[in-house]
C-alpha atoms as a PDB file:
ATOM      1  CA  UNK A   1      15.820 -12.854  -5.091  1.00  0.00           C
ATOM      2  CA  UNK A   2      14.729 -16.417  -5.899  1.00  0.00           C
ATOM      3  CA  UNK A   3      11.219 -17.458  -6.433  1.00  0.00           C
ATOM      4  CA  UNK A   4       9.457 -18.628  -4.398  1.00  0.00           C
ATOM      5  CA  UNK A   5       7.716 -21.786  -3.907  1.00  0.00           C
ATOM      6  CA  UNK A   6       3.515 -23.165  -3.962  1.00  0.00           C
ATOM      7  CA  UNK A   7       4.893 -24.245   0.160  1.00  0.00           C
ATOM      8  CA  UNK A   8       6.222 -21.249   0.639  1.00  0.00           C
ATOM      9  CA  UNK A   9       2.897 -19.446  -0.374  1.00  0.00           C
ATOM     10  CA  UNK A  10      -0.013 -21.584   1.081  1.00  0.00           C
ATOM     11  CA  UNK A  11       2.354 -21.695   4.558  1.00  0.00           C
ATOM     12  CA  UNK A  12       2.081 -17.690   4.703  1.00  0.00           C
ATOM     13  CA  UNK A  13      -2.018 -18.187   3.845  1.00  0.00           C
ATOM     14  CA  UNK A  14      -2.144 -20.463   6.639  1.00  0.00           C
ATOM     15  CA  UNK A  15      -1.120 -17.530   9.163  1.00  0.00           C
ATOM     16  CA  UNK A  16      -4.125 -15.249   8.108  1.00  0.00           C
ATOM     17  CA  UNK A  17      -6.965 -15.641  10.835  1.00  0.00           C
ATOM     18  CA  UNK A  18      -9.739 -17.489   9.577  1.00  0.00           C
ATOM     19  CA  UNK A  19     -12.947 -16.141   8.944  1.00  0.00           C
ATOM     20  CA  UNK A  20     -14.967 -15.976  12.328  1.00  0.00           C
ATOM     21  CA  UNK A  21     -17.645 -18.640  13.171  1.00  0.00           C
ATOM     22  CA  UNK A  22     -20.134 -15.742  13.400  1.00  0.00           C
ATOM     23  CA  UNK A  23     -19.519 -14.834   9.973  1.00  0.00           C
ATOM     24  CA  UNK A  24     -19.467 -18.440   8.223  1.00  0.00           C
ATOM     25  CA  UNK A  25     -23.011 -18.854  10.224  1.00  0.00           C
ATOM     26  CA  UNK A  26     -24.454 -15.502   8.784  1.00  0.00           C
ATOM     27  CA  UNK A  27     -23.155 -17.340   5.525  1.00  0.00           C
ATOM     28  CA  UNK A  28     -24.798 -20.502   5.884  1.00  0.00           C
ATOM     29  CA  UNK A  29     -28.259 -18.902   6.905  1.00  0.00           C
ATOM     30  CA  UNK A  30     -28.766 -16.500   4.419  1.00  0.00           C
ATOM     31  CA  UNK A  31     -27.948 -19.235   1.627  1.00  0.00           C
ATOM     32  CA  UNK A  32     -30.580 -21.363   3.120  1.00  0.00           C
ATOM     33  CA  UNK A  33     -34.170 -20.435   1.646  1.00  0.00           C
ATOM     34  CA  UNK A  34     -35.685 -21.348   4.731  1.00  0.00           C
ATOM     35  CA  UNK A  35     -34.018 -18.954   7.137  1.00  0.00           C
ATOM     36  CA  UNK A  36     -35.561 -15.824   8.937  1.00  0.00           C
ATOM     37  CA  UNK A  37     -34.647 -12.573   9.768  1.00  0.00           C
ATOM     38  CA  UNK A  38     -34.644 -13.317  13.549  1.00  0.00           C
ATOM     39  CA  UNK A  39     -32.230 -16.669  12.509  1.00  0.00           C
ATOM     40  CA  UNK A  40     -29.246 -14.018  11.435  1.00  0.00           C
ATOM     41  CA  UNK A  41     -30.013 -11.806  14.314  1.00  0.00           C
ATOM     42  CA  UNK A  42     -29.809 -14.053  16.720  1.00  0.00           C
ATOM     43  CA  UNK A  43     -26.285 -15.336  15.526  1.00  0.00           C
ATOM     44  CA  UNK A  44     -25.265 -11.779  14.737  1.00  0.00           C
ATOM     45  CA  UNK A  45     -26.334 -10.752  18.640  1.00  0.00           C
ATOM     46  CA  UNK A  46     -23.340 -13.114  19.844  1.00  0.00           C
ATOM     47  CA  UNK A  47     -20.917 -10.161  18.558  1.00  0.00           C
ATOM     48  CA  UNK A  48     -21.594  -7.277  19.940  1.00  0.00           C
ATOM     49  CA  UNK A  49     -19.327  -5.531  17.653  1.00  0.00           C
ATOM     50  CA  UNK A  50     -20.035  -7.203  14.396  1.00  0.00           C
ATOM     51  CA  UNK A  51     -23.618  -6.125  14.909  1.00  0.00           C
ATOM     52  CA  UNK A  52     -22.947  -2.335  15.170  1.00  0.00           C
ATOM     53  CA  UNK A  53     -20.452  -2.435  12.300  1.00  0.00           C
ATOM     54  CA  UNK A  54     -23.851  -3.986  10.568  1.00  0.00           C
ATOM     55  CA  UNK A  55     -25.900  -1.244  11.929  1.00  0.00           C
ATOM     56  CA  UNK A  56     -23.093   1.853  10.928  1.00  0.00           C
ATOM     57  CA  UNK A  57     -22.507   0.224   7.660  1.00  0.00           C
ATOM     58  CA  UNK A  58     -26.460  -0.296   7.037  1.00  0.00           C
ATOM     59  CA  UNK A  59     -27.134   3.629   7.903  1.00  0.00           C
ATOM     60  CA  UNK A  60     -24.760   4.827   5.162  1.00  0.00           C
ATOM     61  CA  UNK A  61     -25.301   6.931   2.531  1.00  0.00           C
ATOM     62  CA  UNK A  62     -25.236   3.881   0.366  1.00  0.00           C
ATOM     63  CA  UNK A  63     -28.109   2.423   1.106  1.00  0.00           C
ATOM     64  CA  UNK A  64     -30.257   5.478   0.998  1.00  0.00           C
ATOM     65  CA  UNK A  65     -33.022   5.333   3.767  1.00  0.00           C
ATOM     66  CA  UNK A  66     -34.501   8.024   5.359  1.00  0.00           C
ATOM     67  CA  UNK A  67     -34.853   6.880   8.704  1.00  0.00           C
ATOM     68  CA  UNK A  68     -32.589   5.133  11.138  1.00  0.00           C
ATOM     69  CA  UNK A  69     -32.003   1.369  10.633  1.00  0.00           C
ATOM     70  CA  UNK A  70     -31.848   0.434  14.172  1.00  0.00           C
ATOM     71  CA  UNK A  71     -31.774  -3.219  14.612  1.00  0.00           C
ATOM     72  CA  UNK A  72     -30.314  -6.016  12.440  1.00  0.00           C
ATOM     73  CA  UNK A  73     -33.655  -7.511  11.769  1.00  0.00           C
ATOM     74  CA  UNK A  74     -34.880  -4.449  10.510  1.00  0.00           C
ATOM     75  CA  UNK A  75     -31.211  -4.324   8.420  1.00  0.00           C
ATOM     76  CA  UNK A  76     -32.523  -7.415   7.050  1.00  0.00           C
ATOM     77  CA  UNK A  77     -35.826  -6.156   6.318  1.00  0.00           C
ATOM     78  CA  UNK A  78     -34.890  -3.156   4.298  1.00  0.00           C
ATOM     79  CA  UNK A  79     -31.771  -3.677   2.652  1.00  0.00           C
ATOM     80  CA  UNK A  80     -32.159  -7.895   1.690  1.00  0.00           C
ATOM     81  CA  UNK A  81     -29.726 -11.231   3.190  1.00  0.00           C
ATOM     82  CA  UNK A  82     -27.486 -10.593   0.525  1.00  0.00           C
ATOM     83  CA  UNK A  83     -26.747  -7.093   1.015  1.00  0.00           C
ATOM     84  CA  UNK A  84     -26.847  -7.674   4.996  1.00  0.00           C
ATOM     85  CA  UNK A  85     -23.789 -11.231   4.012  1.00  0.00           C
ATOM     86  CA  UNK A  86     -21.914  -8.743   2.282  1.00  0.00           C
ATOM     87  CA  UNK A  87     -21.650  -5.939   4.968  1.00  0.00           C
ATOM     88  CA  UNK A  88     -21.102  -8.997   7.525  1.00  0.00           C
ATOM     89  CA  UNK A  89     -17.819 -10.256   5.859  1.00  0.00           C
ATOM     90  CA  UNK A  90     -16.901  -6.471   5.041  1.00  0.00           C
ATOM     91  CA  UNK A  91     -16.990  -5.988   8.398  1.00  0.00           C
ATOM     92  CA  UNK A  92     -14.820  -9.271   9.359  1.00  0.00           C
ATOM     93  CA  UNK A  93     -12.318  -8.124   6.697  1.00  0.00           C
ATOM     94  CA  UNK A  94     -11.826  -4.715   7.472  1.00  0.00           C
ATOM     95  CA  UNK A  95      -9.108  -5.075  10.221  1.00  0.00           C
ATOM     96  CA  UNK A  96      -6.773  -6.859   8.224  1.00  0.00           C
ATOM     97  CA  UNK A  97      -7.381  -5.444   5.000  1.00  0.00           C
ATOM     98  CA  UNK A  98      -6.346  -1.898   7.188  1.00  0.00           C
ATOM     99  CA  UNK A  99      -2.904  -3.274   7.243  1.00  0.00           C
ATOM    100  CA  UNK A 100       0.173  -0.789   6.473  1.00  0.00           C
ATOM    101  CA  UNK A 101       1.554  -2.694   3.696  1.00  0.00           C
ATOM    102  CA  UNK A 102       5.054  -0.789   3.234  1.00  0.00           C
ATOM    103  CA  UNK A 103       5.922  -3.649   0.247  1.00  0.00           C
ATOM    104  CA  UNK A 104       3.203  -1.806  -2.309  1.00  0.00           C
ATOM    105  CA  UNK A 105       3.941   1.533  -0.322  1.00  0.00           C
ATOM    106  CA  UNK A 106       0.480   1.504   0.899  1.00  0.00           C
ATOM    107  CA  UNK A 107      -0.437   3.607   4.348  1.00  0.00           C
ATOM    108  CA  UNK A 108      -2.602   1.932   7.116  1.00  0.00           C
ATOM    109  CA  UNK A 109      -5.550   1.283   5.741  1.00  0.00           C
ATOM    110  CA  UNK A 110      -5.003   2.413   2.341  1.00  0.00           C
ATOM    111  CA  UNK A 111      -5.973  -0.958   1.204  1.00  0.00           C
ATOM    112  CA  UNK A 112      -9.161  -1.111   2.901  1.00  0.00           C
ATOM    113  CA  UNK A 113     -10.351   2.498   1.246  1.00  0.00           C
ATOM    114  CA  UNK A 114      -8.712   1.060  -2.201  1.00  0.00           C
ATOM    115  CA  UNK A 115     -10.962  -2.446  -1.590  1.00  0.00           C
ATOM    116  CA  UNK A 116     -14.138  -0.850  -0.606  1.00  0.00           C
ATOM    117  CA  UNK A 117     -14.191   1.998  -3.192  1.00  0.00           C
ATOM    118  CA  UNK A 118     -13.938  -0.628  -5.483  1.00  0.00           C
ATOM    119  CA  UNK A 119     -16.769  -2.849  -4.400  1.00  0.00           C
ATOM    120  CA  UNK A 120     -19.222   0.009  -3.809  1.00  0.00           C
ATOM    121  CA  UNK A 121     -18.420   0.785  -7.555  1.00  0.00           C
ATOM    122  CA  UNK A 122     -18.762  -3.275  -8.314  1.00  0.00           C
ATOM    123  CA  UNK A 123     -22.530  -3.023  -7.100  1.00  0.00           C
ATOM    124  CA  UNK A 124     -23.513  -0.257  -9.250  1.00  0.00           C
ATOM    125  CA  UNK A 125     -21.443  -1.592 -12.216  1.00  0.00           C
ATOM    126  CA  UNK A 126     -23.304  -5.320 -11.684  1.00  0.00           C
ATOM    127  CA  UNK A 127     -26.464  -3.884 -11.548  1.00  0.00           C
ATOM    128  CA  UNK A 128     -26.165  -1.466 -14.520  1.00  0.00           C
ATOM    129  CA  UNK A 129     -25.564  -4.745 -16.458  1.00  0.00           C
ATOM    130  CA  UNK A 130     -27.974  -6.454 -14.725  1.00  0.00           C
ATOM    131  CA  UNK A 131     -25.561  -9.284 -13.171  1.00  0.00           C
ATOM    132  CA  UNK A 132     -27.856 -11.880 -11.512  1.00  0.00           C
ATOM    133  CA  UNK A 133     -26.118 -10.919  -7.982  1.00  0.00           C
ATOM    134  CA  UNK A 134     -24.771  -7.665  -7.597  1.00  0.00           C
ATOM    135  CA  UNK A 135     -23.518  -9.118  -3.785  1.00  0.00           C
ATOM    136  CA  UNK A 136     -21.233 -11.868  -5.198  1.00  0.00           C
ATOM    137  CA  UNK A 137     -19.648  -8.511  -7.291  1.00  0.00           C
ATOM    138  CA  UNK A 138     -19.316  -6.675  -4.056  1.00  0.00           C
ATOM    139  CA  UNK A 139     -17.799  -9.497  -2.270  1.00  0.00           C
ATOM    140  CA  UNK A 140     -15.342 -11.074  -5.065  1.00  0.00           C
ATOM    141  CA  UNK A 141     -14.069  -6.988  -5.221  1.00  0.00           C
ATOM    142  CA  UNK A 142     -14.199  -6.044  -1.513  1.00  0.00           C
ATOM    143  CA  UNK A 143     -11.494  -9.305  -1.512  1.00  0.00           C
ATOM    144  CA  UNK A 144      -9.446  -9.055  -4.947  1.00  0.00           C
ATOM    145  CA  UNK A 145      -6.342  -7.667  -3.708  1.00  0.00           C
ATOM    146  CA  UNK A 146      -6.234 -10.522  -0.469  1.00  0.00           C
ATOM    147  CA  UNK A 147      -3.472 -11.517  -1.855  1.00  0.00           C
ATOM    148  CA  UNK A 148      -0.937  -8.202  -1.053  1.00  0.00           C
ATOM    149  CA  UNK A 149      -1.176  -9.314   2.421  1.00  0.00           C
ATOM    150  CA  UNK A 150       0.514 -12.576   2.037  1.00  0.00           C
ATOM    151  CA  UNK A 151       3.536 -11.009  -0.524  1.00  0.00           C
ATOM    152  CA  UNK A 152       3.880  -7.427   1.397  1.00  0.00           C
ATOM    153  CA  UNK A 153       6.634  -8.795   3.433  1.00  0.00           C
ATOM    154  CA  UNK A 154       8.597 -10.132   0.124  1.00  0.00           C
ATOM    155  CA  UNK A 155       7.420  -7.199  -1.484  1.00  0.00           C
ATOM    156  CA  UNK A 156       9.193  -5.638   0.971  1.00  0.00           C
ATOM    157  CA  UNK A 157      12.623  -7.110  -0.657  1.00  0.00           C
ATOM    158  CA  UNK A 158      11.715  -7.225  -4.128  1.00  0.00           C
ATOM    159  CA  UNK A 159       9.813  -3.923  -4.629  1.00  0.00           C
ATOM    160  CA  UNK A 160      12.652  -2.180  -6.653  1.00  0.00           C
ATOM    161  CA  UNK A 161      13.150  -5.431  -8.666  1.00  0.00           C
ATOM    162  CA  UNK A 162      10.042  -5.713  -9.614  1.00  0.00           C
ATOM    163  CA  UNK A 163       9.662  -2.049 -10.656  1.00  0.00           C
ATOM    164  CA  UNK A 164      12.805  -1.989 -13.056  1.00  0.00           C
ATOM    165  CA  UNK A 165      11.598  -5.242 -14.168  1.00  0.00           C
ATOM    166  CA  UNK A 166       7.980  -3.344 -15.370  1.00  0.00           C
ATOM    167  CA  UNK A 167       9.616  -0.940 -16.893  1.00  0.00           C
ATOM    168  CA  UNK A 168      12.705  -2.521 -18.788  1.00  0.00           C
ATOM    169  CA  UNK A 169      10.360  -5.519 -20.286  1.00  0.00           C
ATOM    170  CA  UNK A 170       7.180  -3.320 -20.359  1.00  0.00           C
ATOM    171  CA  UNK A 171       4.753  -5.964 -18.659  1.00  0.00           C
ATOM    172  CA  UNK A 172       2.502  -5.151 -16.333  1.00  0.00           C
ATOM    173  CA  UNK A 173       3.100  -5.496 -12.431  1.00  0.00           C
ATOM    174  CA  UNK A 174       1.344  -8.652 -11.706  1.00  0.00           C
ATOM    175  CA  UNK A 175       3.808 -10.351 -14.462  1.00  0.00           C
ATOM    176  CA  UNK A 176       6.236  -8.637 -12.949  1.00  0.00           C
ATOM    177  CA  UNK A 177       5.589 -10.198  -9.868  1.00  0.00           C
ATOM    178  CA  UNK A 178       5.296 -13.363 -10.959  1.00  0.00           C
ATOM    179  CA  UNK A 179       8.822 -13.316 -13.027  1.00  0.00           C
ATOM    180  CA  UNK A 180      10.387 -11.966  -9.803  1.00  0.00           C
ATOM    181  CA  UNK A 181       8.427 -14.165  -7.184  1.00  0.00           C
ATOM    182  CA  UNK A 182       7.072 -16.857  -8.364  1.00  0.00           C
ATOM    183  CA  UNK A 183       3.885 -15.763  -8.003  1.00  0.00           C
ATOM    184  CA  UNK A 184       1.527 -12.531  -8.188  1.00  0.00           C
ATOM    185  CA  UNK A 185      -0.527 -11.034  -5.518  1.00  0.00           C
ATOM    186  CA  UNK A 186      -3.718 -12.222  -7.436  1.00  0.00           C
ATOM    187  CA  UNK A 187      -3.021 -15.777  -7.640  1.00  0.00           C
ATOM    188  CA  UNK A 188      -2.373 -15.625  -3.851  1.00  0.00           C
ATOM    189  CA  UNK A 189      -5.534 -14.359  -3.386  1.00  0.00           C
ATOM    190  CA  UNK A 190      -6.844 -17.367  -4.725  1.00  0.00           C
ATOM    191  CA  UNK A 191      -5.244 -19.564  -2.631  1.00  0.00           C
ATOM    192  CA  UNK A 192      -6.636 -17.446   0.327  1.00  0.00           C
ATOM    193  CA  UNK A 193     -10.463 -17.821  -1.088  1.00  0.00           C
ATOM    194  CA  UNK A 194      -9.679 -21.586  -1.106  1.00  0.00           C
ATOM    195  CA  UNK A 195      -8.331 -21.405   2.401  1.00  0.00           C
ATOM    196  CA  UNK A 196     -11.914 -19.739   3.431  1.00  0.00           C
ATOM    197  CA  UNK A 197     -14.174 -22.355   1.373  1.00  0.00           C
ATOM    198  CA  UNK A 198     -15.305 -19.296  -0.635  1.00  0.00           C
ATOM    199  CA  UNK A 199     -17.570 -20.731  -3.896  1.00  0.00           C
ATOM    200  CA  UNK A 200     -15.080 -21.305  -7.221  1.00  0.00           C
ATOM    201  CA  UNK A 201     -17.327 -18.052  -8.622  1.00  0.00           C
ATOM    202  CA  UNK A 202     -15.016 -16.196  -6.240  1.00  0.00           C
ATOM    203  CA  UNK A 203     -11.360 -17.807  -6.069  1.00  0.00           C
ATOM    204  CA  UNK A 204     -11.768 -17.572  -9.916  1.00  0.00           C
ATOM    205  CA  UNK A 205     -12.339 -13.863 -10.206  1.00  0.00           C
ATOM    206  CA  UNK A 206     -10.093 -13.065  -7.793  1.00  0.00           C
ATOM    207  CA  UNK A 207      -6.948 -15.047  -8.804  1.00  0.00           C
ATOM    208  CA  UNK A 208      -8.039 -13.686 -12.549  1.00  0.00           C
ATOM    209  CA  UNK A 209      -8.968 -10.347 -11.753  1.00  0.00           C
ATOM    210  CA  UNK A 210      -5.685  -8.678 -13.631  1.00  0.00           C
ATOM    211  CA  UNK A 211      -6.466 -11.515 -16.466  1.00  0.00           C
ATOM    212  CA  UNK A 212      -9.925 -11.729 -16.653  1.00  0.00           C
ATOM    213  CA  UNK A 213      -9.979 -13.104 -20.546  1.00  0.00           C
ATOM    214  CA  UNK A 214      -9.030 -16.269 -18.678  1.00  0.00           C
ATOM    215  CA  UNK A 215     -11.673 -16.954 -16.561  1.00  0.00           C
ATOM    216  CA  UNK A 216     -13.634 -20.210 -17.631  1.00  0.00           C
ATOM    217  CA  UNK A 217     -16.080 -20.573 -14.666  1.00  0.00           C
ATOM    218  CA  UNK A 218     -17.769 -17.285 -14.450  1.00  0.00           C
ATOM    219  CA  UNK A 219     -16.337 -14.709 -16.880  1.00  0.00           C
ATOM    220  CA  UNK A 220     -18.448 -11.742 -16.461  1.00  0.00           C
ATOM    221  CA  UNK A 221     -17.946 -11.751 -12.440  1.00  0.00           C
ATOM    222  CA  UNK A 222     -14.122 -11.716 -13.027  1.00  0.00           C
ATOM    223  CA  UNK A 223     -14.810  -8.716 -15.717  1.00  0.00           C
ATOM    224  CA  UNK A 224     -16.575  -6.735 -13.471  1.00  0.00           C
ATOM    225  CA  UNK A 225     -13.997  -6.963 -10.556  1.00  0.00           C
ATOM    226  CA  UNK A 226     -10.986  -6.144 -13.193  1.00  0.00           C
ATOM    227  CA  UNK A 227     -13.277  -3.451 -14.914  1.00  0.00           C
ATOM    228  CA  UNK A 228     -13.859  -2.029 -10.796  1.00  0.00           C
ATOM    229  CA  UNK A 229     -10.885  -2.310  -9.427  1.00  0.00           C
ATOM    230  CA  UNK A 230      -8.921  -0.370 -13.014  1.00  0.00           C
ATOM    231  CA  UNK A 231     -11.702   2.795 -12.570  1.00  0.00           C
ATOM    232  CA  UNK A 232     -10.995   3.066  -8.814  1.00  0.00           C
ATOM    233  CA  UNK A 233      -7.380   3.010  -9.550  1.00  0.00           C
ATOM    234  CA  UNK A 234      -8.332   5.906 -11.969  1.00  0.00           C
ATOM    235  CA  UNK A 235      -9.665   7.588  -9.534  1.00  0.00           C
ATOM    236  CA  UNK A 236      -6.834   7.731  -7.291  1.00  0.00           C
ATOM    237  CA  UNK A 237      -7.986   5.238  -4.633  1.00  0.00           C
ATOM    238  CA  UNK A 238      -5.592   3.411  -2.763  1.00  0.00           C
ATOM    239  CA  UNK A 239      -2.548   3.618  -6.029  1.00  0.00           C
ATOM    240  CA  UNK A 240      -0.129   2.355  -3.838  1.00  0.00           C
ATOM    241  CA  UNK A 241       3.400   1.167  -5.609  1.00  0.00           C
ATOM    242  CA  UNK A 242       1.741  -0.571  -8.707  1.00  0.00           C
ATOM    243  CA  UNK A 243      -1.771   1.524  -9.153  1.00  0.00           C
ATOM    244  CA  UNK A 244      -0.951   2.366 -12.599  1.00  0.00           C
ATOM    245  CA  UNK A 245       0.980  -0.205 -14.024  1.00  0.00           C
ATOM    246  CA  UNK A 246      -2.240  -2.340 -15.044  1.00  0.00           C
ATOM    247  CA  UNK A 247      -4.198  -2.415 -18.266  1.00  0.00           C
ATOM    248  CA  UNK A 248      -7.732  -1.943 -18.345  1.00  0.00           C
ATOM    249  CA  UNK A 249      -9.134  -4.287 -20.957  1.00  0.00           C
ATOM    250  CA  UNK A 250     -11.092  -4.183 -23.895  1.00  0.00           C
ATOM    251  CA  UNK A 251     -12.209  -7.564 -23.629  1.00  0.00           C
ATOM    252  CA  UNK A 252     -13.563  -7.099 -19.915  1.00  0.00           C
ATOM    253  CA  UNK A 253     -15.650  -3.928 -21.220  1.00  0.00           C
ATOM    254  CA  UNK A 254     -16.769  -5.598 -24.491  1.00  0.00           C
ATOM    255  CA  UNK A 255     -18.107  -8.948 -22.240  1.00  0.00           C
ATOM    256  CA  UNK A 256     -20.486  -7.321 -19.924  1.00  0.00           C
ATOM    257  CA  UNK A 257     -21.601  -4.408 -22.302  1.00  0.00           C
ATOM    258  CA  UNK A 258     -20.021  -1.000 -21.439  1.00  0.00           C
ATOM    259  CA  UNK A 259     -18.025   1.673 -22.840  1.00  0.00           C
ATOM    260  CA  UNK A 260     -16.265   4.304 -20.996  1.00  0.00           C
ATOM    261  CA  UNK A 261     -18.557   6.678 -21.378  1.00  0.00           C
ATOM    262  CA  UNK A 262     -20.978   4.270 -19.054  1.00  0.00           C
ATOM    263  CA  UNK A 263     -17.817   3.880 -16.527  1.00  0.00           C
ATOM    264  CA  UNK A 264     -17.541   8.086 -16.585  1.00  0.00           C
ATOM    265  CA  UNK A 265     -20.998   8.050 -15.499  1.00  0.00           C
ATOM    266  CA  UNK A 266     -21.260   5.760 -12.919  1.00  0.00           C
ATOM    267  CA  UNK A 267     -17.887   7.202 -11.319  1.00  0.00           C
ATOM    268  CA  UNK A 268     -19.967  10.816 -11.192  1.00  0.00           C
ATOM    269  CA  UNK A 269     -22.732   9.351  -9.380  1.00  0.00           C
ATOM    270  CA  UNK A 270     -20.186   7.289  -7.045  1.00  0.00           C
ATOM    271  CA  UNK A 271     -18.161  10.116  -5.951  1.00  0.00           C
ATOM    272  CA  UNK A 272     -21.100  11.627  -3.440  1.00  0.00           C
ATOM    273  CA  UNK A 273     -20.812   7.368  -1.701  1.00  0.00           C
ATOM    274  CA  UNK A 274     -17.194   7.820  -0.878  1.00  0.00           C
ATOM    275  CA  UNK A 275     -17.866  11.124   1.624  1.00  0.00           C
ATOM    276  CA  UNK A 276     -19.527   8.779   3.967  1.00  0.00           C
ATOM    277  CA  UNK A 277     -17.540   7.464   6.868  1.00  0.00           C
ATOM    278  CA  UNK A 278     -19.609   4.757   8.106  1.00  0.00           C
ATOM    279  CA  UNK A 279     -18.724   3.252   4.787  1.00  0.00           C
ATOM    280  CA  UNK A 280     -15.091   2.751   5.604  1.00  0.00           C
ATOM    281  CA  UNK A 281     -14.785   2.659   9.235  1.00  0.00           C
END
């Protein structure tokens, strides 16, 4: 099939909802130093069902409290505004990012477990290298594989082209993509970040995240979503058509300080997180 074109691309971005005011708001505030608690809760209030996504994702296993979180301001409270941002835009994300995607061979919703597995892991992985915001890991992973839902439906086409093209030149299947497209699911991605006016920190990592030696604006986020993303594939979470034709690399590991043996650790004490439904609903 022939390649397609930057047009062709951004015009398939452009039919991808938006994100939703309610979520660029919660954004806004809990950037601003000089918000409250009750500020986010009473934007978050206006949606009904964003706020008890919130309140089911707040009360999982993850987060690890005893009692009941019951409101958003006492979400706030307990878990922090960046923690309560992330679980905002995972919750905006979640319906399209369940999506059957029958180009990568991925069931409904197979992307969404494969996304959020991944940024779970992200959070621990940030903080075990003491990344100066674990959030900005969850988010740039939660989002890294945007991108599949733009080229699914060339995918769709090209699927078997692309796979004899992996294996007869031995590359992996985002170059694969690219030769056969024009373009990779990653670098889409990126163009999807830009449409949402998400910082550079996060276009970057995730139009890099399959080549993170290239990142020049923020390096060690990009790192940590290739380094996330390769251990959840490992773990058989959301393979699809092209889980394990990607490299993990040396590089990524050797720039924000850990060996395997750290990753087999932190995938033992992640395993008990992924039992919880509220996490993924």
């Amino acid at each position: 099939m022939s390649k397609l074109s930057l047009d062709n691309v951004v015009g398939k971005v452009d039919e991808l909802p938006s994100l939703p005011q309610v979520v660029i708001r919660v954004m806004e505030l809990t950037e601003d130093p000089d918000s409250t608690a009750f500020d986010i809760n009473e934007v978050l209030s206006q949606d009904q069902n964003m706020t008890a996504q919130v309140l089911r994702m707040a009360n999982s296993i993850y987060y690890g409290y005893s009692r009941r979180i019951a409101t958003v301001t006492d979400a706030i409270i307990h878990i922090g505004f960046n923690a309560v941002r992330s679980i905002v835009l995972a919750a905006s994300v979640s319906k399209i990012l369940k999506r059957e995607l029958e180009g990568y061979s991925m069931g409904q919703g197979e992307l969404w477990v494969h996304s959020q597995c991944a940024a779970v892991f992200a959070r621990l992985l940030a903080k075990k290298v003491k990344f100066r915001s674990v959030e900005l890991a969850y988010t740039a992973t939660l989002l890294h594989d945007i991108g599949k839902l733009i080229l699914n439906s060339y995918m769709n086409e090209a699927y078997q082209e692309v796979i004899d093209t992996v294996n007869r030149d031995r590359i992996s299947f985002d170059q694969a993509e690219a030769a056969i497209l024009g373009f990779n699911h990653a670098e889409v991605g990126g163009k999807v970040a830009e449409k949402w006016n998400l910082p550079g920190d996060l276009v970057e990592a995730i139009a890099l995240h399959h080549n993170p030696t290239m990142a020049k604006n923020n390096p060690t986020l990009t790192s940590l979503v290739h380094v996330s993303d390769a251990v959840i594939l490992q773990m058989g979470m959301g393979l699809g058509l092209d889980g394990l034709q990607y490299p993990l690399s040396d590089d990524a590991l050797q720039l924000i300080g850990v060996e395997n043996s750290d990753l087999e650790s932190l995938m033992a004490e992640i395993v008990d997180l992924f039992i919880d439904k509220d996490v993924f609903n």
